[in-house]
Protein backbone atom coordinates (compact mmCIF):
# COMPACT_ATOMS: atom_id res chain seq x y z
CA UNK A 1 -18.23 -124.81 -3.26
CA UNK A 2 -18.77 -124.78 -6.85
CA UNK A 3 -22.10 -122.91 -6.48
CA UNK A 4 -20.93 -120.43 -4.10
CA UNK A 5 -18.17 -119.68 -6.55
CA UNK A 6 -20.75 -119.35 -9.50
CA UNK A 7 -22.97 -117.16 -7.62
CA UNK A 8 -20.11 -114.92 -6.60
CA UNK A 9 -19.21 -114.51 -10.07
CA UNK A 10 -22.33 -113.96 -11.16
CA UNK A 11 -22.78 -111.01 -8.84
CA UNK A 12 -19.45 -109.82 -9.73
CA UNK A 13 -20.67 -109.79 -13.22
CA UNK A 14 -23.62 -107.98 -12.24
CA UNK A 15 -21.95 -105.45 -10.33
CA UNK A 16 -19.46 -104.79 -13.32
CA UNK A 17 -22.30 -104.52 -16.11
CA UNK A 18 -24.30 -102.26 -13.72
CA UNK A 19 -21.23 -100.02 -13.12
CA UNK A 20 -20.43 -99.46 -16.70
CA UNK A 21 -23.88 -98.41 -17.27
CA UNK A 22 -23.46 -96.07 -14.41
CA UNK A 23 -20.91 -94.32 -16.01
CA UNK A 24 -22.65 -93.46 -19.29
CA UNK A 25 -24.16 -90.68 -17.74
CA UNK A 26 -22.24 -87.61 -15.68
CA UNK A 27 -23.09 -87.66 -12.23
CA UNK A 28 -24.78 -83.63 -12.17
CA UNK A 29 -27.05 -85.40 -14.66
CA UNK A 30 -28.08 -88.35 -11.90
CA UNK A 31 -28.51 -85.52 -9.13
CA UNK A 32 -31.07 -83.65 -11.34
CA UNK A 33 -33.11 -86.42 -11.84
CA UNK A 34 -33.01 -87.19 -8.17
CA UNK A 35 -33.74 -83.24 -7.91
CA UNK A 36 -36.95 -83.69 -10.12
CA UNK A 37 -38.63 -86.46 -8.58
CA UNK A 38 -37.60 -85.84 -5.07
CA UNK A 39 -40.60 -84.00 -4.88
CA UNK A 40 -42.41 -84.77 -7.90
CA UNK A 41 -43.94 -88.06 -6.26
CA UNK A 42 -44.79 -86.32 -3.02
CA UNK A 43 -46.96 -83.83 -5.40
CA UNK A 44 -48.74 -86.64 -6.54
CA UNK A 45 -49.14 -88.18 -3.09
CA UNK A 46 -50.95 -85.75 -2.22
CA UNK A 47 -53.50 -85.76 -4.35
CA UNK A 48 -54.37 -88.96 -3.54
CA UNK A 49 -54.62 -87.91 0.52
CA UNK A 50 -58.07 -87.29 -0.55
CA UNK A 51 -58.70 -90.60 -1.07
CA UNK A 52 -56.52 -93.14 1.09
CA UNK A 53 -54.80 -92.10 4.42
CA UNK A 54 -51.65 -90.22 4.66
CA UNK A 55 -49.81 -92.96 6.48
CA UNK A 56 -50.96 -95.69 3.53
CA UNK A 57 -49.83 -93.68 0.55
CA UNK A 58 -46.74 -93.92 2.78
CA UNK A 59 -47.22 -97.28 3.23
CA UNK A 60 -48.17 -97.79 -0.65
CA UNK A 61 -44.84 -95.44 -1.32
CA UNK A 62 -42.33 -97.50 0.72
CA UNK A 63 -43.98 -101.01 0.04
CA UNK A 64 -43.98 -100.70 -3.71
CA UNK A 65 -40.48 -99.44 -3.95
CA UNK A 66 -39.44 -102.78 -1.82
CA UNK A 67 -41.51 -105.42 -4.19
CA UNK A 68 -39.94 -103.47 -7.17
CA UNK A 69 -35.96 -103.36 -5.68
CA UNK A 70 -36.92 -106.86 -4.73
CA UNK A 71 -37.65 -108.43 -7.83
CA UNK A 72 -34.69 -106.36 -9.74
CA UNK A 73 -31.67 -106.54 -7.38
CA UNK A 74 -32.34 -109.15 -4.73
CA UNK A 75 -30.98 -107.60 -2.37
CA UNK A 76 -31.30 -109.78 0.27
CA UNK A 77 -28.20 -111.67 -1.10
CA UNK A 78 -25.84 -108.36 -0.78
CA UNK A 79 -27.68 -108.00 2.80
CA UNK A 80 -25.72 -111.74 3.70
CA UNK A 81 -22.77 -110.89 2.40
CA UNK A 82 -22.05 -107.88 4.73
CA UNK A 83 -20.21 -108.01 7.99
CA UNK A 84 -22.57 -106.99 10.50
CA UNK A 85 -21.27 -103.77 11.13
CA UNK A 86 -22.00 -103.17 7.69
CA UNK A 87 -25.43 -104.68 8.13
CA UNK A 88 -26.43 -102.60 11.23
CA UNK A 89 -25.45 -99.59 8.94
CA UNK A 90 -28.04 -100.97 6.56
CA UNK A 91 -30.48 -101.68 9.26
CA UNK A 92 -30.53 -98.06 10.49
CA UNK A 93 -30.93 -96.40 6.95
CA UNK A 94 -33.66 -98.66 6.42
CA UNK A 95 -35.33 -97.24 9.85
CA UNK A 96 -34.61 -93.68 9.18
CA UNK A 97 -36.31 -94.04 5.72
CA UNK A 98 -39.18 -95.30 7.21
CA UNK A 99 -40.26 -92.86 9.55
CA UNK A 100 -38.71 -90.16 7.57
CA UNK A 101 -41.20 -91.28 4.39
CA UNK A 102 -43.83 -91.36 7.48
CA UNK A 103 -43.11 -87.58 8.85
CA UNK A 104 -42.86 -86.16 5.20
CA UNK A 105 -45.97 -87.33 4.32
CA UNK A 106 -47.39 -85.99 7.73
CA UNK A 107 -46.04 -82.55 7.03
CA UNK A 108 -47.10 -81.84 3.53
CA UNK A 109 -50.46 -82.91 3.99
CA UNK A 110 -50.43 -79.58 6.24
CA UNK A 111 -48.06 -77.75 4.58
CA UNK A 112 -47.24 -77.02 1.27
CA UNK A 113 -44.61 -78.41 -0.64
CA UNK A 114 -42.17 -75.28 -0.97
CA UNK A 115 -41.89 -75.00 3.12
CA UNK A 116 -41.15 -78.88 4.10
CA UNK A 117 -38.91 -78.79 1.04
CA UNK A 118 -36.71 -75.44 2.68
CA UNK A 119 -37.05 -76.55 6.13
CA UNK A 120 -35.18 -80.12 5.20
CA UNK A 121 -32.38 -78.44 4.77
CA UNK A 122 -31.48 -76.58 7.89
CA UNK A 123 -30.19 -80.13 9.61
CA UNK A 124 -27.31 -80.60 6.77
CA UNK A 125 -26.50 -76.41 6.86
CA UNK A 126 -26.26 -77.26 10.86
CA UNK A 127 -24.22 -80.29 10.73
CA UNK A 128 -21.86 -78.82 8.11
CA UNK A 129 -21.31 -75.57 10.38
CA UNK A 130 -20.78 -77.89 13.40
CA UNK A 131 -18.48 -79.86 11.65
CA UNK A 132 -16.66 -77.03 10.41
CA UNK A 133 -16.66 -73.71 12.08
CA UNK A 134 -15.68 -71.32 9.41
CA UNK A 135 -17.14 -67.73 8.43
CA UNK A 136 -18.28 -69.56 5.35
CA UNK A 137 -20.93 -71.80 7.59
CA UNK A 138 -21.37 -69.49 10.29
CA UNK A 139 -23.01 -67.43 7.33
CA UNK A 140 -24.95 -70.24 5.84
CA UNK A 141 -26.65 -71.12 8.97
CA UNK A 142 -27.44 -67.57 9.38
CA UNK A 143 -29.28 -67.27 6.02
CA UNK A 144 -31.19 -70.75 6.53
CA UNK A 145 -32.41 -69.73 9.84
CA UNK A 146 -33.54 -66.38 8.65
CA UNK A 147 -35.02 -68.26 5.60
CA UNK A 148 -36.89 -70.78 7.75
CA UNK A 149 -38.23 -67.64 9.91
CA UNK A 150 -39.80 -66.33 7.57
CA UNK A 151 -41.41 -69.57 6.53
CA UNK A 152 -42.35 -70.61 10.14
CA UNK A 153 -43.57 -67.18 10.77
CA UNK A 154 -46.15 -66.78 8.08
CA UNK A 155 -48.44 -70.59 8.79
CA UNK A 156 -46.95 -71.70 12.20
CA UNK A 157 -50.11 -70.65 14.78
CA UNK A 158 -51.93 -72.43 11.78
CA UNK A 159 -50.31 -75.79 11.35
CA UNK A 160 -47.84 -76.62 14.36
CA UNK A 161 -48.21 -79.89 13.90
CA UNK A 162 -47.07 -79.71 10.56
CA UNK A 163 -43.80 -78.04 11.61
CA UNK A 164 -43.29 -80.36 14.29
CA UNK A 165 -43.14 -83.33 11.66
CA UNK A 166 -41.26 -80.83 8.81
CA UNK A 167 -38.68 -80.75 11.71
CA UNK A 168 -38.15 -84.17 12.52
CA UNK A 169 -38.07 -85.01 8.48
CA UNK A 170 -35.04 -82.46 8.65
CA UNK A 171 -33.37 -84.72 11.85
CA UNK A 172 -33.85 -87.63 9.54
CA UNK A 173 -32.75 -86.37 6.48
CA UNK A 174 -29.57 -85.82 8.29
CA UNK A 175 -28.94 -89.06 8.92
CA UNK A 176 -30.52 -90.29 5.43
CA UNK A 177 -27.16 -88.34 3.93
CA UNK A 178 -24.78 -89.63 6.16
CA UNK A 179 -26.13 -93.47 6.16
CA UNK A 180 -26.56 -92.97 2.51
CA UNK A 181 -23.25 -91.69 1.19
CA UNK A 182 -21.87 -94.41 3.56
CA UNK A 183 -23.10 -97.27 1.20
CA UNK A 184 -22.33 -95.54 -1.85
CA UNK A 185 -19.12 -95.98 -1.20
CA UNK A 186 -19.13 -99.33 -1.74
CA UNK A 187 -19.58 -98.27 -5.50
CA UNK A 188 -22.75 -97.51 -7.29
CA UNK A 189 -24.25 -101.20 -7.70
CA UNK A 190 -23.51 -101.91 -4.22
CA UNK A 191 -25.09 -98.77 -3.11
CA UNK A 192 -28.02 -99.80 -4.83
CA UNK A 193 -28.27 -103.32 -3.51
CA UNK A 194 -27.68 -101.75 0.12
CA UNK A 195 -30.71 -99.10 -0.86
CA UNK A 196 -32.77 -102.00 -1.91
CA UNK A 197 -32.15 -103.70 1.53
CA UNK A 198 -32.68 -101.01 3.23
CA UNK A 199 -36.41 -100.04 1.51
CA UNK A 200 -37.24 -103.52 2.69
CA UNK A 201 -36.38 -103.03 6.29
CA UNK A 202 -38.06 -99.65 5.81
CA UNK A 203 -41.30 -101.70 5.02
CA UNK A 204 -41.31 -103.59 8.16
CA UNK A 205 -40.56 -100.55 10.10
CA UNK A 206 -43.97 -98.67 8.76
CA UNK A 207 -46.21 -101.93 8.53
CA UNK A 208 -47.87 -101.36 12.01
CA UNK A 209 -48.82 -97.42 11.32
CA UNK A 210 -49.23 -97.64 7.46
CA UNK A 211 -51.09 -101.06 6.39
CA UNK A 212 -54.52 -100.51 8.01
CA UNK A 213 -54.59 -96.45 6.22
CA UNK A 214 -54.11 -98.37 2.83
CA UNK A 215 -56.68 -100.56 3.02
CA UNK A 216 -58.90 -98.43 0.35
CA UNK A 217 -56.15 -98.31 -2.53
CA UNK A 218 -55.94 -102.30 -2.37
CA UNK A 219 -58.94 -102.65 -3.08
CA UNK A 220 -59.03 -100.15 -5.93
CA UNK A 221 -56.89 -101.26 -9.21
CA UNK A 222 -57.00 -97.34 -10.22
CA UNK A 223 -55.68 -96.51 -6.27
CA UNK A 224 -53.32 -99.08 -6.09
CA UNK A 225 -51.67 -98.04 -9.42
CA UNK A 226 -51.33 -94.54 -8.35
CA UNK A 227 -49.81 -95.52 -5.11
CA UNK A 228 -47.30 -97.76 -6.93
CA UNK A 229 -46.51 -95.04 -9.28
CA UNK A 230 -46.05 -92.61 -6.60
CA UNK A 231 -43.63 -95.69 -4.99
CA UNK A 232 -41.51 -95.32 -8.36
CA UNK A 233 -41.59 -91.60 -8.45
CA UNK A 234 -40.75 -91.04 -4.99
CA UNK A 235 -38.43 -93.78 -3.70
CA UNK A 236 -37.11 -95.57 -6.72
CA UNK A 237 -36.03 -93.45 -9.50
CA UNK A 238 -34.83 -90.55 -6.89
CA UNK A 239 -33.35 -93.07 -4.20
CA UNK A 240 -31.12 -94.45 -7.04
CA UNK A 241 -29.93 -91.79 -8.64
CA UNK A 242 -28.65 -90.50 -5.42
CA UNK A 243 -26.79 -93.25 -5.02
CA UNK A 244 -25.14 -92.90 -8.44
CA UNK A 245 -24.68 -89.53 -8.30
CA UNK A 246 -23.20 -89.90 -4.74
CA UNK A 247 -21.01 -92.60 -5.49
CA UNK A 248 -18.75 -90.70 -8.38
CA UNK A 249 -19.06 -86.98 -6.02
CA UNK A 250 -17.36 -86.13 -3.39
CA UNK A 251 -19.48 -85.31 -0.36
CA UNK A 252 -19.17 -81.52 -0.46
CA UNK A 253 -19.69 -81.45 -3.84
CA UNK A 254 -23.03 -83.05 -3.73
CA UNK A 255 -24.06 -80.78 -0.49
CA UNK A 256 -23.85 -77.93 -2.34
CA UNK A 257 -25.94 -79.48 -4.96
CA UNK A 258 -28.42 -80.08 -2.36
CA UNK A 259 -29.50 -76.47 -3.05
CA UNK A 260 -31.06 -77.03 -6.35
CA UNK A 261 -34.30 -79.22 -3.87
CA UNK A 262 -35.95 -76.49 -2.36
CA UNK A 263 -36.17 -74.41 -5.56
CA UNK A 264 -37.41 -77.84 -7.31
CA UNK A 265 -40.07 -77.99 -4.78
CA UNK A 266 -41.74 -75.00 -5.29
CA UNK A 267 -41.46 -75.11 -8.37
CA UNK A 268 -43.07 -78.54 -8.50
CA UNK A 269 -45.45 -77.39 -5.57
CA UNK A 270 -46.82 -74.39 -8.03
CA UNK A 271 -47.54 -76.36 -11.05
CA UNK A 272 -48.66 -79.32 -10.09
CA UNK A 273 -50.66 -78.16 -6.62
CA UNK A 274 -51.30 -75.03 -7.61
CA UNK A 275 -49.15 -73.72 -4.18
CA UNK A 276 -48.20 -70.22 -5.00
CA UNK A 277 -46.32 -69.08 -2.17
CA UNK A 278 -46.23 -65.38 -0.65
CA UNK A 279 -43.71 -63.08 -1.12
CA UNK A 280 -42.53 -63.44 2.48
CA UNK A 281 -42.42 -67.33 1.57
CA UNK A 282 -40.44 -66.88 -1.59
CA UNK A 283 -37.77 -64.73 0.15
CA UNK A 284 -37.61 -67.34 2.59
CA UNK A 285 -37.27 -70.10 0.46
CA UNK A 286 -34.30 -68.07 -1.49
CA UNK A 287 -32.71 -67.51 2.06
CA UNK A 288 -32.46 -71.44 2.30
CA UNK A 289 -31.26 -71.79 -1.57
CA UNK A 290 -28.38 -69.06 -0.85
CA UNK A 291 -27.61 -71.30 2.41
CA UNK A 292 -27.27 -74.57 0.75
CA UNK A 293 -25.18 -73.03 -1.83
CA UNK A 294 -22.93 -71.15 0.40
CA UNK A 295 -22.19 -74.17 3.24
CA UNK A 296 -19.13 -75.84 2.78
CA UNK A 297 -18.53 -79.44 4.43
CA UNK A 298 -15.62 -80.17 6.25
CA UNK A 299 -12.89 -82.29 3.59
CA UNK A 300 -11.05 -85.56 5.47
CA UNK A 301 -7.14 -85.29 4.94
CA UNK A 302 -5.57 -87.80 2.83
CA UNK A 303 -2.35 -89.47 2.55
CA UNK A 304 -0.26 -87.81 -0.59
CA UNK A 305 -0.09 -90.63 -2.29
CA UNK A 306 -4.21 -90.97 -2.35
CA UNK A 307 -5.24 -87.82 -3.55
């Protein structure tokens, strides 16, 4: 009994010391961050899809994000201590990262950076307008579709493959958000012990299609580092600062943020790749941007004495 105390407190310690530290920094700072390497580690992924499979730098991505979370959070111990409907919650967001990691990778290893990045973003614009049918959203969804036209109409006879898995990335990021901002509302340290749960479940879920593909980089030191760093980059520093930035902002607020990704991943795409997109591309892309910006996410009534 005496144990189970300590250990409680200890975690409650945690939890309080991790929280203050959370709050140092102002929550638009987290989200850019996020913003940055959201696509920042993808860039670097693939450059190394000349050199190990697309599925094992997914593999090497997701795996090296769960050793790191881990060995920092344990998060196996927040896992227990969840009700199972709170665990199943976990168990799905560790599933959708998985094969969402898995379809991103597919899709920008056909197209480039700027297009996956736009066409993410027409599931959320979608959802929002279902969710609430304003003028607002009616006129966001119109200005993402007519952005993602243009996109899909300048490479699609060339890579439909690659839209087919840019598409289903956009299903999953769907859910990512709403799984996501679930957990962070625990508070920031629990959202990050639920992320780190969740990264290992994602792990087992992309073993079967992702170990055999990075077979090269473990047997390279120089391979293996890059796919660790590209593990940091792309599912540790950006996975957490979501979840601080979503715990302290309120869901709309951070949907509208949302529209700072697509310009971060051409801009990303053109200096690191080297993807300069065409003019019909760019408009596109800004068509997305203006839809992000202009969506607006239907806002749960409170009680007075709550707000």
């Amino acid at each position: 009994m005496t144990s189970a105390s300590g250990q409680e407190s200890s975690l409650s310690r945690e939890g309080r010391g991790a929280g203050r530290a959370a709050r140092r920094l102002p929550p638009y700072g987290y989200f850019l961050v996020s913003a940055v390497f959201h696509y920042l580690g993808p860039a670097f992924a693939v450059l190394l899809f000349a050199r190990v499979d697309v599925l094992g730098v997914a593999w090497l991505r997701i795996a090296s994000a769960a050793v790191l979370f881990a060995a920092w959070r344990r998060p196996w111990r927040f896992f227990r201590s969840l009700p199972w409907s709170d665990r199943w919650v976990l168990i799905a967001l560790g599933s959708v990262l998985g094969v969402m990691n898995a379809s991103f990778y597919l899709a920008i290893a056909r197209l480039p950076l700027s297009t996956v990045g736009a066409i993410e973003f027409l599931g959320p614009i979608a959802l929002a307008a279902l969710g609430a049918r304003t003028a607002r959203n009616c006129s966001a969804l119109v200005l993402a579709v007519a952005g993602v036209y243009l996109l899909t109409n300048v490479r699609l006879v060339a890579q439909p493959l690659g839209f087919a898995f840019a598409f289903a990335n956009c299903a999953l990021f769907v859910l990512y958000i709403i799984l996501a901002h679930r957990i962070a509302q625990r508070g920031s340290s629990a959202g990050v012990d639920g992320l780190g749960a969740a990264m290992l479940i994602a792990l087992v879920v992309v073993m079967p299609i992702g170990l055999q593909g990075a077979a090269p980089a473990l047997a390279s030191p120089f391979l293996l580092a890059a796919g660790i760093a590209v593990g940091i980059c792309s599912s540790v520093i950006p996975y957490v600062t979501d979840q601080l930035a979503m715990a302290r902002l309120s869901r709309a607020t951070y949907a509208l943020l949302l529209s700072l990704l697509p310009a971060a991943a051409t801009v990303i795409g053109i200096l690191v790749l080297a993807q300069l997109p065409r003019p019909q591309e760019i408009l596109g892309i800004a068509l997305v941007i203006f839809g992000v910006a202009v969506h607006h996410e239907r806002q749960k009534q409170r009680p007075p004495a709550q707000r």
